[in-house]
C-alpha atoms as a PDB file:
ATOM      1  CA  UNK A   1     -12.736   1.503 -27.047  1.00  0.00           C
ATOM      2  CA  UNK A   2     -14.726  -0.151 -23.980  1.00  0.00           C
ATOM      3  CA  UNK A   3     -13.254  -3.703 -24.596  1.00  0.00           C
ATOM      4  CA  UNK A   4      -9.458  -1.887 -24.957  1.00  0.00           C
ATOM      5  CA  UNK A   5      -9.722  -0.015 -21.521  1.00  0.00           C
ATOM      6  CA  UNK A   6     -11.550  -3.337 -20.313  1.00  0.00           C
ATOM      7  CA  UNK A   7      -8.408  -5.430 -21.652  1.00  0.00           C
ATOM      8  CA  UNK A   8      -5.949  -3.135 -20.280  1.00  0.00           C
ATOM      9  CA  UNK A   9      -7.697  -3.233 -16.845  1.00  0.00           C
ATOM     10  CA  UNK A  10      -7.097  -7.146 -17.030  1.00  0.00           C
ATOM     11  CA  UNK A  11      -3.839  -7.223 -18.011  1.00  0.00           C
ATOM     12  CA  UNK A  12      -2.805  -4.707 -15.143  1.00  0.00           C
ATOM     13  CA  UNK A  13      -4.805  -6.583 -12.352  1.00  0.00           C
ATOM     14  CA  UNK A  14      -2.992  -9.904 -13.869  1.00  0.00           C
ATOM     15  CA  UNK A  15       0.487  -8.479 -13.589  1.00  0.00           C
ATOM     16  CA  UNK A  16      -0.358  -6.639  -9.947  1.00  0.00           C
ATOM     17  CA  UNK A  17      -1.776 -10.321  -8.592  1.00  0.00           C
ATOM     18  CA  UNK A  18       1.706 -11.684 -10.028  1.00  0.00           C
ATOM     19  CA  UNK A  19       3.721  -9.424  -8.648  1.00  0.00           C
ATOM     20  CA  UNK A  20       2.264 -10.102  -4.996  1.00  0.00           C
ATOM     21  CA  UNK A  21       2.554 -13.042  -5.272  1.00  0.00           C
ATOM     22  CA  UNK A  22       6.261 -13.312  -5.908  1.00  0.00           C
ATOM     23  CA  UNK A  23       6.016 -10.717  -2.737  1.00  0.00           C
ATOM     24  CA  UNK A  24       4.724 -12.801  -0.944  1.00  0.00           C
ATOM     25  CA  UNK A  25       6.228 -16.425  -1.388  1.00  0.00           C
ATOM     26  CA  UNK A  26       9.941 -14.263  -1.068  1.00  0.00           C
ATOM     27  CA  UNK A  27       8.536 -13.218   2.141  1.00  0.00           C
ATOM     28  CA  UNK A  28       7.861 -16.392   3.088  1.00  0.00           C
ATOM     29  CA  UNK A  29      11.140 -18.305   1.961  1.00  0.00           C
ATOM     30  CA  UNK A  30      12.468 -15.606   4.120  1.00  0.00           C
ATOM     31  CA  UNK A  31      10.607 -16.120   7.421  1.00  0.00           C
ATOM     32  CA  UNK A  32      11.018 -19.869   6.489  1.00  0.00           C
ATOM     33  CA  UNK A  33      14.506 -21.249   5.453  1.00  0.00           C
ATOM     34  CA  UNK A  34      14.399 -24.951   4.770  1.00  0.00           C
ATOM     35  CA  UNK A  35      15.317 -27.468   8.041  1.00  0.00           C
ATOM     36  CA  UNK A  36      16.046 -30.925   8.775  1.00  0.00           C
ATOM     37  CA  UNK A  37      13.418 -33.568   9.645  1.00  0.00           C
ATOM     38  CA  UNK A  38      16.020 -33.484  13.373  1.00  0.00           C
ATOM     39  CA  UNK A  39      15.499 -29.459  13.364  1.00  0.00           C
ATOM     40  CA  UNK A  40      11.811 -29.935  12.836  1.00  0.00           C
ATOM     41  CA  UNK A  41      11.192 -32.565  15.369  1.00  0.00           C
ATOM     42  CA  UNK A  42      13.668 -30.564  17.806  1.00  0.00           C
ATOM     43  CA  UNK A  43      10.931 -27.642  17.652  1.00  0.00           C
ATOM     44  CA  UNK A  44       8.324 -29.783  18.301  1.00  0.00           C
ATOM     45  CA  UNK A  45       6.181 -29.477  21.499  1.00  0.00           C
ATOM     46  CA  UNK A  46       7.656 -32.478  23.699  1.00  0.00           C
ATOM     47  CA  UNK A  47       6.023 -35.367  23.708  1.00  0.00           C
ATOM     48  CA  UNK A  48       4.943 -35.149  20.009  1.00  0.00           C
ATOM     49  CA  UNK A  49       5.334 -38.514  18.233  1.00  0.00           C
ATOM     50  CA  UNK A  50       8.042 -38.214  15.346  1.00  0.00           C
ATOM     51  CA  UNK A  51       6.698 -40.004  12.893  1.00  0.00           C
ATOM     52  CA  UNK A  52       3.296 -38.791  13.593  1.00  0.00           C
ATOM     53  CA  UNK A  53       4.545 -35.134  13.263  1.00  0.00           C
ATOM     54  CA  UNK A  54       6.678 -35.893  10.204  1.00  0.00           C
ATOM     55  CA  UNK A  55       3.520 -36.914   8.573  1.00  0.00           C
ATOM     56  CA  UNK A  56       1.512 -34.361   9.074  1.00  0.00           C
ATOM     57  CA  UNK A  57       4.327 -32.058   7.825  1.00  0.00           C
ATOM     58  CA  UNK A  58       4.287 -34.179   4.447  1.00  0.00           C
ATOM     59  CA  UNK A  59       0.755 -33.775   4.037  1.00  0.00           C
ATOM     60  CA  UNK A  60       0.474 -30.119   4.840  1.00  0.00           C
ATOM     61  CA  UNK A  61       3.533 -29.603   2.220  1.00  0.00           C
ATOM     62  CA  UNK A  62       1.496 -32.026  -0.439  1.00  0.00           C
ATOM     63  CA  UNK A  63      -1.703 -30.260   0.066  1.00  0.00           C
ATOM     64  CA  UNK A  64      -0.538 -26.567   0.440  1.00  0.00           C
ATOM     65  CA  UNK A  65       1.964 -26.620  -2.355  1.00  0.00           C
ATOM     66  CA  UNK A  66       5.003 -25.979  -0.400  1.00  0.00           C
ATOM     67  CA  UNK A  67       8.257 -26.939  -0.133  1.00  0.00           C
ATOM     68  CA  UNK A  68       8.666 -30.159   2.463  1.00  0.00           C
ATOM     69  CA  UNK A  69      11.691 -28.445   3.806  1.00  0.00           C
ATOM     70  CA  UNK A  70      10.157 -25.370   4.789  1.00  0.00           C
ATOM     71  CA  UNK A  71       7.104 -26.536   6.473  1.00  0.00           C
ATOM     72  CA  UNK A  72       7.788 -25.854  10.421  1.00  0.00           C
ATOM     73  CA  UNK A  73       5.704 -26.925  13.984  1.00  0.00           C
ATOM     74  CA  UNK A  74       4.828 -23.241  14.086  1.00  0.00           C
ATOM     75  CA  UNK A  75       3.622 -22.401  10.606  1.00  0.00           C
ATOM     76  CA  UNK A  76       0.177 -21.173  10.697  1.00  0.00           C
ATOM     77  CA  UNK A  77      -2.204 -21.776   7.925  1.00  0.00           C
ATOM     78  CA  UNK A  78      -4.525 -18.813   7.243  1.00  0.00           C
ATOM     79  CA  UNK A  79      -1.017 -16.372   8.035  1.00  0.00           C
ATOM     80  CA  UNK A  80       1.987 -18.230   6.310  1.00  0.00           C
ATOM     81  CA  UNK A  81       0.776 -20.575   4.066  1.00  0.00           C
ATOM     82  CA  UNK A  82      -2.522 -18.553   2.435  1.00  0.00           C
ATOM     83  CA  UNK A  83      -4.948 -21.785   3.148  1.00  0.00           C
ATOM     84  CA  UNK A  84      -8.011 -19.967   3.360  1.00  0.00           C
END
């Protein structure tokens, strides 16, 4: 009866972590529509070397698992994209 109720506790806590997750990453494509390599560099900080900053953005969207497209000059780690 132990392992049931054990079992059942899983299975809850597996769909519950699912669930916020697809809360979450709709939240995000939300706050985050996909833009251009020009929109990108446009919201840049001036003086920000293009092809350095295009770069970066690459590597954060390799690394972090996220769309190229939506990666922005103001998208925090920790807060948007869960790197903790």
């Amino acid at each position: 009866m132990t392992a049931i109720l054990l079992a059942a506790a899983l299975v809850t806590a597996a769909v519950f972590c699912v669930a916020l997750t697809r809360g979450c990453r709709a939240s995000f494509n939300e706050r985050f529509p996909p833009i251009s390599d020009a929109e990108f560099l446009a919201r840049c900080t001036p003086g920000t070397r293009p092809e350095v900053a295009l770069k970066v953005r690459r590597i954060v969207a390799e690394h972090l698992a996220v769309e190229y497209e939506r990666v922005y000059p103001s998208t925090r780690f920790i807060e948007d994209l869960g790197a903790d």
